[in-house]
PDB file of N, CA and C in Angstrom:
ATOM      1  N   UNK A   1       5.304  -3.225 -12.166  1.00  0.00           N
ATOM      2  CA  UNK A   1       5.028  -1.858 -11.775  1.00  0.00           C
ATOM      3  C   UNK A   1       6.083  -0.965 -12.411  1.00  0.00           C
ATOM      4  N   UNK A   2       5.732  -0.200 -13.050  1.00  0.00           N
ATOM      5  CA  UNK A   2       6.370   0.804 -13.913  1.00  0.00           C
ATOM      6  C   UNK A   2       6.606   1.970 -12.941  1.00  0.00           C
ATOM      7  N   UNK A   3       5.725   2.660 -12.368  1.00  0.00           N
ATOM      8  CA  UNK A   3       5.315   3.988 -11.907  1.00  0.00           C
ATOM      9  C   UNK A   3       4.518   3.878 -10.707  1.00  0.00           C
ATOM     10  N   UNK A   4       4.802   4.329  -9.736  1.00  0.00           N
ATOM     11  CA  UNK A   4       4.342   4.538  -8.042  1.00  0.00           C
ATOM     12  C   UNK A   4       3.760   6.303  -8.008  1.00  0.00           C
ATOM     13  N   UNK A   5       2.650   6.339  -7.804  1.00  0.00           N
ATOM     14  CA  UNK A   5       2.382   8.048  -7.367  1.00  0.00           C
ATOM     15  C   UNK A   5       2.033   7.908  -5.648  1.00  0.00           C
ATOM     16  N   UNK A   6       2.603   8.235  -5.112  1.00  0.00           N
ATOM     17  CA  UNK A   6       2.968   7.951  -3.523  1.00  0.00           C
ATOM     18  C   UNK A   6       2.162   9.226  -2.956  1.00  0.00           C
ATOM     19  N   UNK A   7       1.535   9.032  -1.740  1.00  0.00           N
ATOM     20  CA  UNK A   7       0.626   9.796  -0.876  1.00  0.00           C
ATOM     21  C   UNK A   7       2.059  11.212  -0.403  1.00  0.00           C
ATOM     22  N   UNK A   8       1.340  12.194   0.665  1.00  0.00           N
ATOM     23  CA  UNK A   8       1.646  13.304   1.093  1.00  0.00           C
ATOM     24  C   UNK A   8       1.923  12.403   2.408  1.00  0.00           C
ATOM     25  N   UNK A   9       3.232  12.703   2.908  1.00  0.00           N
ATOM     26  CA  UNK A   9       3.563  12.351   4.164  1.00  0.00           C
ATOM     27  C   UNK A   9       2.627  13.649   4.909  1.00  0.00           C
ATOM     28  N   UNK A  10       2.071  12.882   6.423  1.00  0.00           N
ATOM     29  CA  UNK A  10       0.994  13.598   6.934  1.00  0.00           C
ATOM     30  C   UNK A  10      -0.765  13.864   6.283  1.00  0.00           C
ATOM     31  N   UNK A  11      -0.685  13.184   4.917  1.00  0.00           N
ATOM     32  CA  UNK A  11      -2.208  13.393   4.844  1.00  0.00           C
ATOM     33  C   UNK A  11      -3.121  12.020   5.752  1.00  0.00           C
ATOM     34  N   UNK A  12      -3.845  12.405   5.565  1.00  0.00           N
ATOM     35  CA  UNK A  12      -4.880  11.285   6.365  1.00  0.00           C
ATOM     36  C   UNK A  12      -5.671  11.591   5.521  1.00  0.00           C
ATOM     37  N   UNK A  13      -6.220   9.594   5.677  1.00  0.00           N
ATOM     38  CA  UNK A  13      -7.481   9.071   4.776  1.00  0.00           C
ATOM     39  C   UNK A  13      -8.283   8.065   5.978  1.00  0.00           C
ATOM     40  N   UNK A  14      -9.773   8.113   5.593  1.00  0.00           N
ATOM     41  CA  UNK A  14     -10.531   7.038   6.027  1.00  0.00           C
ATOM     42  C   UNK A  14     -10.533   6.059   5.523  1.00  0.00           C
ATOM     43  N   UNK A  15     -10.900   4.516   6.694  1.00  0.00           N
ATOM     44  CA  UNK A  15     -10.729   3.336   5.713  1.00  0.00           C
ATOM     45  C   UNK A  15     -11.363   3.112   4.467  1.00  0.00           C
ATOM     46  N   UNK A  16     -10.699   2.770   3.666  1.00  0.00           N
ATOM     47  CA  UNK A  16     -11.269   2.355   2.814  1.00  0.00           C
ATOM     48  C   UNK A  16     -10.956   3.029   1.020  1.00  0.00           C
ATOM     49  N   UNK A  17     -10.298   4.723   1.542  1.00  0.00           N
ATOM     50  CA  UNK A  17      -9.556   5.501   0.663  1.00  0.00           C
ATOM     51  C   UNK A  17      -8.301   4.935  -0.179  1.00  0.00           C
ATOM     52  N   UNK A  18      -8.848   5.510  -1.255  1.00  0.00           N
ATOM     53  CA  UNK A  18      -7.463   5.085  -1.865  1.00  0.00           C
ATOM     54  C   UNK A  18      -6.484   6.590  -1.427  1.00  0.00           C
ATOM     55  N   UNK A  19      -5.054   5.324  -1.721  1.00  0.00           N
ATOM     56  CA  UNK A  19      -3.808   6.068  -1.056  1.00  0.00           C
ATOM     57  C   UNK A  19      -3.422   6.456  -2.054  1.00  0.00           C
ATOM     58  N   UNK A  20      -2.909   5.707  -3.030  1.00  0.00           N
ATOM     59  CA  UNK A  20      -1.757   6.018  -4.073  1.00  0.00           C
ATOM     60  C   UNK A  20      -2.299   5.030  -5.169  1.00  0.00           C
ATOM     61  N   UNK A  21      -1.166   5.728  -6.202  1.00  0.00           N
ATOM     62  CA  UNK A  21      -1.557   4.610  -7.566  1.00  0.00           C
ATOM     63  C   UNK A  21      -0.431   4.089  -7.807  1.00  0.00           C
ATOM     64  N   UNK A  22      -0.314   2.895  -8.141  1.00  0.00           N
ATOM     65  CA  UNK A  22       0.315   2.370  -8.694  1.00  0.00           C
ATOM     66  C   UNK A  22       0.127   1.768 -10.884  1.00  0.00           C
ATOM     67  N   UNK A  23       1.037   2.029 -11.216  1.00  0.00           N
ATOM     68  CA  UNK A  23       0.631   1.543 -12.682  1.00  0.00           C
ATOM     69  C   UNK A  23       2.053   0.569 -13.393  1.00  0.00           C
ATOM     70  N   UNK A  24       1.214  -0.066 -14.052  1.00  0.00           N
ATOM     71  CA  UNK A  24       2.184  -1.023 -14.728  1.00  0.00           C
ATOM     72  C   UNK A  24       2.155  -0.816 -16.315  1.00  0.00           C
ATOM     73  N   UNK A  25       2.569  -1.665 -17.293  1.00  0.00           N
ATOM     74  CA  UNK A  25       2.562  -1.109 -18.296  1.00  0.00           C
ATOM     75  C   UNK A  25       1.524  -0.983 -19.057  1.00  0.00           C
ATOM     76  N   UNK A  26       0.269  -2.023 -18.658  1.00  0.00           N
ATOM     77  CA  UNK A  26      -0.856  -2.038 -19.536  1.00  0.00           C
ATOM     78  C   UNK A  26      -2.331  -1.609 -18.219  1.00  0.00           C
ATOM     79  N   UNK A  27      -2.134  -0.911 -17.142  1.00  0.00           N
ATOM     80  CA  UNK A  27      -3.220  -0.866 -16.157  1.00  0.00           C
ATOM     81  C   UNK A  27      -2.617   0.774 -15.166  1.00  0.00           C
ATOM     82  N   UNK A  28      -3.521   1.043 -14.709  1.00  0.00           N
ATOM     83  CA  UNK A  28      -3.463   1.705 -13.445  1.00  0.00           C
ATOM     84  C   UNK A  28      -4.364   1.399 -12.240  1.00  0.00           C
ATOM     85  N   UNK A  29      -4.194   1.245 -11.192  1.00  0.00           N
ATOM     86  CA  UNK A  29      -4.596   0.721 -10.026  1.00  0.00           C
ATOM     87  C   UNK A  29      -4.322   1.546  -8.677  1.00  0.00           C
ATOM     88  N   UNK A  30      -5.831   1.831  -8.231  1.00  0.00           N
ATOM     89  CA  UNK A  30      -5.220   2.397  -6.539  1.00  0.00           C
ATOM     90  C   UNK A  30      -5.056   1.479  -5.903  1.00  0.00           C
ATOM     91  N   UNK A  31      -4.257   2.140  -4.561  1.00  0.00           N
ATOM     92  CA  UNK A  31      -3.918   0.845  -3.773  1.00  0.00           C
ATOM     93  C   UNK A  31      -5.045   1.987  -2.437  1.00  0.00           C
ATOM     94  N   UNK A  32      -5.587   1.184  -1.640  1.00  0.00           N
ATOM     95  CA  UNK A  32      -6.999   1.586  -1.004  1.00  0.00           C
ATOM     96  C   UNK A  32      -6.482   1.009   0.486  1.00  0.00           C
ATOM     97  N   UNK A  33      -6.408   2.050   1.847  1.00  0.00           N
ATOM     98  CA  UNK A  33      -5.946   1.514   3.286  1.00  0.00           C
ATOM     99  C   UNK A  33      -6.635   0.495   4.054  1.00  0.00           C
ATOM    100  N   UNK A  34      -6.898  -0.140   4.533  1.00  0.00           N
ATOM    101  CA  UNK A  34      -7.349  -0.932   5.184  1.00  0.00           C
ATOM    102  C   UNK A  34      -8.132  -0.315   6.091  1.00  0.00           C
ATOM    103  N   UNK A  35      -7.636   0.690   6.942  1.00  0.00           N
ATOM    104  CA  UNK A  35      -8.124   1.153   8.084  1.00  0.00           C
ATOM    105  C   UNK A  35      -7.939   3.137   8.140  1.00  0.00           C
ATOM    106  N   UNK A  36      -8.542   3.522   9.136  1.00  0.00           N
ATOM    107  CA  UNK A  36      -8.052   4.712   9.056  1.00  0.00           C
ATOM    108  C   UNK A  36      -6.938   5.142   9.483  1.00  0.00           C
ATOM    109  N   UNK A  37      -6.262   6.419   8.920  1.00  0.00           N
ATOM    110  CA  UNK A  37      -5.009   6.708   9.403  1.00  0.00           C
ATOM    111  C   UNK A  37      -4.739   7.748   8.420  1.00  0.00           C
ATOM    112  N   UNK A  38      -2.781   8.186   9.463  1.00  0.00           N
ATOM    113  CA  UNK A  38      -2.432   9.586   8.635  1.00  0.00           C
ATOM    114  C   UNK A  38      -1.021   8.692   8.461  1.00  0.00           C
ATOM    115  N   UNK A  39      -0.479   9.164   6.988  1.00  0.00           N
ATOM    116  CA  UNK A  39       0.865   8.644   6.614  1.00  0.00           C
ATOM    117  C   UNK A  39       1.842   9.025   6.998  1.00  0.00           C
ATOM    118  N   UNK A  40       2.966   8.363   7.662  1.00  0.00           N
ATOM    119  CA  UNK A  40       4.150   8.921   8.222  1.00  0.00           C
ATOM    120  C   UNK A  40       4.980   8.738   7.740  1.00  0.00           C
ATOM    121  N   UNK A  41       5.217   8.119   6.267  1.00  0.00           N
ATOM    122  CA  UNK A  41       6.415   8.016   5.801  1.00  0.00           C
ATOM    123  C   UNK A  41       6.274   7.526   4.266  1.00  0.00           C
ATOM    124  N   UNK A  42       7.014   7.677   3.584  1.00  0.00           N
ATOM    125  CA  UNK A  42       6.749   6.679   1.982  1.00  0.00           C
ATOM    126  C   UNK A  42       8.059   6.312   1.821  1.00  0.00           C
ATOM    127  N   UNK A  43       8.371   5.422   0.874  1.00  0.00           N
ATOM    128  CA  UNK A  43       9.108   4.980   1.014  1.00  0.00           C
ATOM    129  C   UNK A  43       9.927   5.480  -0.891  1.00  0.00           C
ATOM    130  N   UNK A  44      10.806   6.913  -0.128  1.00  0.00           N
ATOM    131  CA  UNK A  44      11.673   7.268  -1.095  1.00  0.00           C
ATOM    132  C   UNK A  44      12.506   6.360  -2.295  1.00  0.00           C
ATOM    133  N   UNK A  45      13.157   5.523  -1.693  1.00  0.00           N
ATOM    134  CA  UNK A  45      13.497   4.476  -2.676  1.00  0.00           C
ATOM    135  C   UNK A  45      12.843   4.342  -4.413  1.00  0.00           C
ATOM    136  N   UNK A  46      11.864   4.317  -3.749  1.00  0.00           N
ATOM    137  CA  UNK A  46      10.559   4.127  -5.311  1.00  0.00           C
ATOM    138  C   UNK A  46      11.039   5.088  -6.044  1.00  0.00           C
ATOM    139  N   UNK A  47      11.171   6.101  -6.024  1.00  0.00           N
ATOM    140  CA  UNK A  47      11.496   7.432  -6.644  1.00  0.00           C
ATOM    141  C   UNK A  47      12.248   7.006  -7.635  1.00  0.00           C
ATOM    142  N   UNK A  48      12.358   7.096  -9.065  1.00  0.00           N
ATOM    143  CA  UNK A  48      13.192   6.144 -10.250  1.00  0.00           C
ATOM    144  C   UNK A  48      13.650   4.897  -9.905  1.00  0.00           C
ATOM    145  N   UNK A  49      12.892   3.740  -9.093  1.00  0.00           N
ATOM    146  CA  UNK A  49      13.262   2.976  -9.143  1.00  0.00           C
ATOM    147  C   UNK A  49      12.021   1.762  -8.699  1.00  0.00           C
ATOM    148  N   UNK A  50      10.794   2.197  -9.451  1.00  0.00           N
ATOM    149  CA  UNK A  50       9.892   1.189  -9.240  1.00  0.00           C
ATOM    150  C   UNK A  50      10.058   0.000  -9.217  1.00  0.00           C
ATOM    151  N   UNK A  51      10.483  -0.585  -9.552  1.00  0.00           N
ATOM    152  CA  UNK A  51      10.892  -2.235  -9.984  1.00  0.00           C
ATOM    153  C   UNK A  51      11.214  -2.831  -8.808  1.00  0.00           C
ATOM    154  N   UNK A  52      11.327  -2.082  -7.725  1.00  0.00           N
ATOM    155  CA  UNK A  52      11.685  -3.248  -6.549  1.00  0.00           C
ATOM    156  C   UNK A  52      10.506  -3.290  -5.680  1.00  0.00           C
ATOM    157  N   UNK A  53       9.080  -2.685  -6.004  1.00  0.00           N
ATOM    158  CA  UNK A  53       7.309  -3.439  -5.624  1.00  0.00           C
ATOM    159  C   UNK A  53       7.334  -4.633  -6.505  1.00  0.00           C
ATOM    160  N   UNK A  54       8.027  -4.806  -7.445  1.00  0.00           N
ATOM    161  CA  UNK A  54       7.799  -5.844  -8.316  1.00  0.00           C
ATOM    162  C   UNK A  54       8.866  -7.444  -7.349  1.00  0.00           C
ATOM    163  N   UNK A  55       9.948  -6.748  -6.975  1.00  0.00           N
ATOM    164  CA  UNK A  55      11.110  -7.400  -6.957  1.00  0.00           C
ATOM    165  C   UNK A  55      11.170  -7.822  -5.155  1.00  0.00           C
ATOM    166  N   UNK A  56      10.741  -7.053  -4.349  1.00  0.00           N
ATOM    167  CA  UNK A  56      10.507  -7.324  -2.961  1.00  0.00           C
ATOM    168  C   UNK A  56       9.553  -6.556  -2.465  1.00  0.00           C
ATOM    169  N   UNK A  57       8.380  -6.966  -2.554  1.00  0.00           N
ATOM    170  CA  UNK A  57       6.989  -6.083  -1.906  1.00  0.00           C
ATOM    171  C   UNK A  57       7.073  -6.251  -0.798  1.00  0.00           C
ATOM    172  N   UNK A  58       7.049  -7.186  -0.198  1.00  0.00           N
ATOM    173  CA  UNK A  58       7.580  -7.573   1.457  1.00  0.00           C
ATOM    174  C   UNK A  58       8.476  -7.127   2.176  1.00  0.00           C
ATOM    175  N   UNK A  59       9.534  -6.682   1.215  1.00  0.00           N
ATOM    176  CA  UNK A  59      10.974  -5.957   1.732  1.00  0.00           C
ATOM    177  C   UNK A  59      10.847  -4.443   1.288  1.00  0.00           C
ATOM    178  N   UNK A  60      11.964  -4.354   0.628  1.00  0.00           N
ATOM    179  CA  UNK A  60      12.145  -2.821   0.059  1.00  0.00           C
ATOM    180  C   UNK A  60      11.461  -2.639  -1.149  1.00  0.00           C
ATOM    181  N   UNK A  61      10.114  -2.783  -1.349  1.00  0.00           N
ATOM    182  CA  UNK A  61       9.685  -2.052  -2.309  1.00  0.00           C
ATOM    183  C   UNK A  61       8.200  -1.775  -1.199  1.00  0.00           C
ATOM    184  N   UNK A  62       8.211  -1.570  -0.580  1.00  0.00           N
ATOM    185  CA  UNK A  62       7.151  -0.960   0.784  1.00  0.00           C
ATOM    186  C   UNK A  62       6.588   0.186  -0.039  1.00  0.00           C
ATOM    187  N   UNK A  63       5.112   0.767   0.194  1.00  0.00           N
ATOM    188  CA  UNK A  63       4.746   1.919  -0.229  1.00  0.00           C
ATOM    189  C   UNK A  63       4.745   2.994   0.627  1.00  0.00           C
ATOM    190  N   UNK A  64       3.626   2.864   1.810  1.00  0.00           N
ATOM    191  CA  UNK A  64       3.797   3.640   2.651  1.00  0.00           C
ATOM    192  C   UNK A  64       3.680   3.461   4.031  1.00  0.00           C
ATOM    193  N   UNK A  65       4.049   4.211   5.108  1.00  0.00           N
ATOM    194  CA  UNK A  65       3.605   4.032   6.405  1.00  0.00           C
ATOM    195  C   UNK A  65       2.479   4.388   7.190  1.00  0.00           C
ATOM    196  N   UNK A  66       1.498   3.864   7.880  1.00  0.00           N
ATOM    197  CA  UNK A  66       0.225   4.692   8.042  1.00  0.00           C
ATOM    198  C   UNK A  66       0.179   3.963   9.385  1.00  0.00           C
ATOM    199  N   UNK A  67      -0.203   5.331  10.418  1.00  0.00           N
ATOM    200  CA  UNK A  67      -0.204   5.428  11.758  1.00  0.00           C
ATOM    201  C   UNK A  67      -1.825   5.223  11.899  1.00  0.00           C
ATOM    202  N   UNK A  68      -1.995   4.479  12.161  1.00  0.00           N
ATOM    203  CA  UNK A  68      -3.409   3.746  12.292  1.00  0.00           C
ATOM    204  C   UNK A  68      -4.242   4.624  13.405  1.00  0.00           C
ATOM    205  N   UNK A  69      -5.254   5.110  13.111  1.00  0.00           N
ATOM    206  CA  UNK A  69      -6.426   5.928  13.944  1.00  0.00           C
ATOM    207  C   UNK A  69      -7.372   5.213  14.768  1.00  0.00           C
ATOM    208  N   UNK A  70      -7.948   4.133  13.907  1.00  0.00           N
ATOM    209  CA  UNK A  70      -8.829   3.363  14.285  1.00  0.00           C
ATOM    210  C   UNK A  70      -8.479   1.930  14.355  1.00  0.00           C
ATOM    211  N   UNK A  71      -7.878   1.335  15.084  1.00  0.00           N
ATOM    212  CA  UNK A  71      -7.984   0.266  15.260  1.00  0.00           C
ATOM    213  C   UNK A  71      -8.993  -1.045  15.060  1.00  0.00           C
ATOM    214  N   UNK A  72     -10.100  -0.677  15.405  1.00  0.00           N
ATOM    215  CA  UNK A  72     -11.323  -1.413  15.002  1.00  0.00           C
ATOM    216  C   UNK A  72     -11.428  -1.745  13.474  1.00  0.00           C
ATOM    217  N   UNK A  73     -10.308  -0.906  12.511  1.00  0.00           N
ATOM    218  CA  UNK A  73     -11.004  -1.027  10.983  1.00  0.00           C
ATOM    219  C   UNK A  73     -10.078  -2.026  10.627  1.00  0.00           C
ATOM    220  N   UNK A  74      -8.807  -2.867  11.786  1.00  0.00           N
ATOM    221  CA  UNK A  74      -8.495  -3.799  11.009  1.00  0.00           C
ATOM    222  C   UNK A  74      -8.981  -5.287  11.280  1.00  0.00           C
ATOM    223  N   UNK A  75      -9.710  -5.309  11.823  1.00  0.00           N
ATOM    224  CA  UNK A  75     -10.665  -6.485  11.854  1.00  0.00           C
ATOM    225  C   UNK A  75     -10.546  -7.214  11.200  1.00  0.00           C
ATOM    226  N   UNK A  76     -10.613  -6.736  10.383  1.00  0.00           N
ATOM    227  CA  UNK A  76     -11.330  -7.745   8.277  1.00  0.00           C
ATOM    228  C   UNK A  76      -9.996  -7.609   8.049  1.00  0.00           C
ATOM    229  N   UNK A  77      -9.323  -7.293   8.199  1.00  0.00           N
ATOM    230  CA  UNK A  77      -7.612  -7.807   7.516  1.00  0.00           C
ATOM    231  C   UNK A  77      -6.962  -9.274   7.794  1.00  0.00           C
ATOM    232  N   UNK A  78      -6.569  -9.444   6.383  1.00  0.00           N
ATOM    233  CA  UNK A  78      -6.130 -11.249   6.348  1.00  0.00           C
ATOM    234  C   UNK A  78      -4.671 -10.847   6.505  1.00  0.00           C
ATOM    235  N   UNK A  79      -3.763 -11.549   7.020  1.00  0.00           N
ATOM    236  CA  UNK A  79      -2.350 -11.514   6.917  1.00  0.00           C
ATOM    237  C   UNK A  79      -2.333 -12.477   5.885  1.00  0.00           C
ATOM    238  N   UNK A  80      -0.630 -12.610   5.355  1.00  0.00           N
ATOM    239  CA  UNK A  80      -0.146 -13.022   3.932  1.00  0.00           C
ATOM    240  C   UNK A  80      -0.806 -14.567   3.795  1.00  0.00           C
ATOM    241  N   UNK A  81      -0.619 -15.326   5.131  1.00  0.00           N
ATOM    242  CA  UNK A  81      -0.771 -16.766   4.656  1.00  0.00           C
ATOM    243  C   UNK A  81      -2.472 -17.131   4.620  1.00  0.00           C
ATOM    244  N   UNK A  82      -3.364 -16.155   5.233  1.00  0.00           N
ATOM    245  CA  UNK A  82      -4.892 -16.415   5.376  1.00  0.00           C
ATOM    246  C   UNK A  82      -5.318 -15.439   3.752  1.00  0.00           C
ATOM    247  N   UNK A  83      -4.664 -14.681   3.433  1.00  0.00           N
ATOM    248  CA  UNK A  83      -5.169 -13.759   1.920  1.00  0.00           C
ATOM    249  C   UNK A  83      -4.706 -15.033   1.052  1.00  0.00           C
ATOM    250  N   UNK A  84      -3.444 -15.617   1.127  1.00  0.00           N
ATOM    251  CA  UNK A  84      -3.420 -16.610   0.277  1.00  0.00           C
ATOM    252  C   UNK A  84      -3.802 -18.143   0.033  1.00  0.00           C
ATOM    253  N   UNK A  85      -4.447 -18.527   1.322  1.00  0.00           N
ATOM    254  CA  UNK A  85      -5.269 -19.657   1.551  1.00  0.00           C
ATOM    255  C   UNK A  85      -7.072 -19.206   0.965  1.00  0.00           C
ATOM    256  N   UNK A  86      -7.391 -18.011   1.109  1.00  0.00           N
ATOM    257  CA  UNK A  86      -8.468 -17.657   0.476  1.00  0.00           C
ATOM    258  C   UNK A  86      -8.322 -17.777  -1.323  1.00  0.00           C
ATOM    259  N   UNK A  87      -7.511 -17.219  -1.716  1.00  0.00           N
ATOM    260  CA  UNK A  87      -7.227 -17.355  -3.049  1.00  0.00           C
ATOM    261  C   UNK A  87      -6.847 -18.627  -3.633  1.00  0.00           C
ATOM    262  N   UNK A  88      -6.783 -19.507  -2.551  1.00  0.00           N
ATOM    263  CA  UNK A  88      -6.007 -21.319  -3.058  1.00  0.00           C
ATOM    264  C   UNK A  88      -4.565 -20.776  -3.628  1.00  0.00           C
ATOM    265  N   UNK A  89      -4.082 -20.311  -3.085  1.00  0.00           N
ATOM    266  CA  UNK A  89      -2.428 -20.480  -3.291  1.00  0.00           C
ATOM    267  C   UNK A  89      -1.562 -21.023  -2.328  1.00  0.00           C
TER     268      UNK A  89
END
């Protein structure tokens, strides 16, 4: 990941919206919420210093925070070890 374009703290999206883009050196990609919600935070860090979504996505390279509206829309969400048992990893 080269470049993070990070949401408006306070906008709200429905599930399924893309939030932000992320781009690397040969792609651009939205990253799309799971559920509905309004963002409460991004995570400044990124700001000249993309390389740590690359380096700790789990840790400090976080994108954003989103105060969940609907509860019901995370249903269909896999946590880390069921997204990666689907993929055979």
């Amino acid at each position: 990941i080269v470049h993070v374009e990070l949401p408006k703290v306070g906008a709200a999206f429905a599930a399924g919206a893309a939030v932000c883009e992320v781009e690397s050196v040969k792609a651009v990609a939205e990253v799309y919420t799971p559920a509905a919600g309004v963002i409460t935070e991004v995570n400044a860090a990124l700001d000249g210093d993309e390389s740590l979504v690359n380096q700790d996505p789990y840790g400090k390279g976080w994108l954003f925070k989103l105060r969940i509206t609907d509860p019901a829309g995370l249903s269909t969400t896999l946590d880390v070890d069921a997204y990666q048992a689907k993929i055979g990893q």
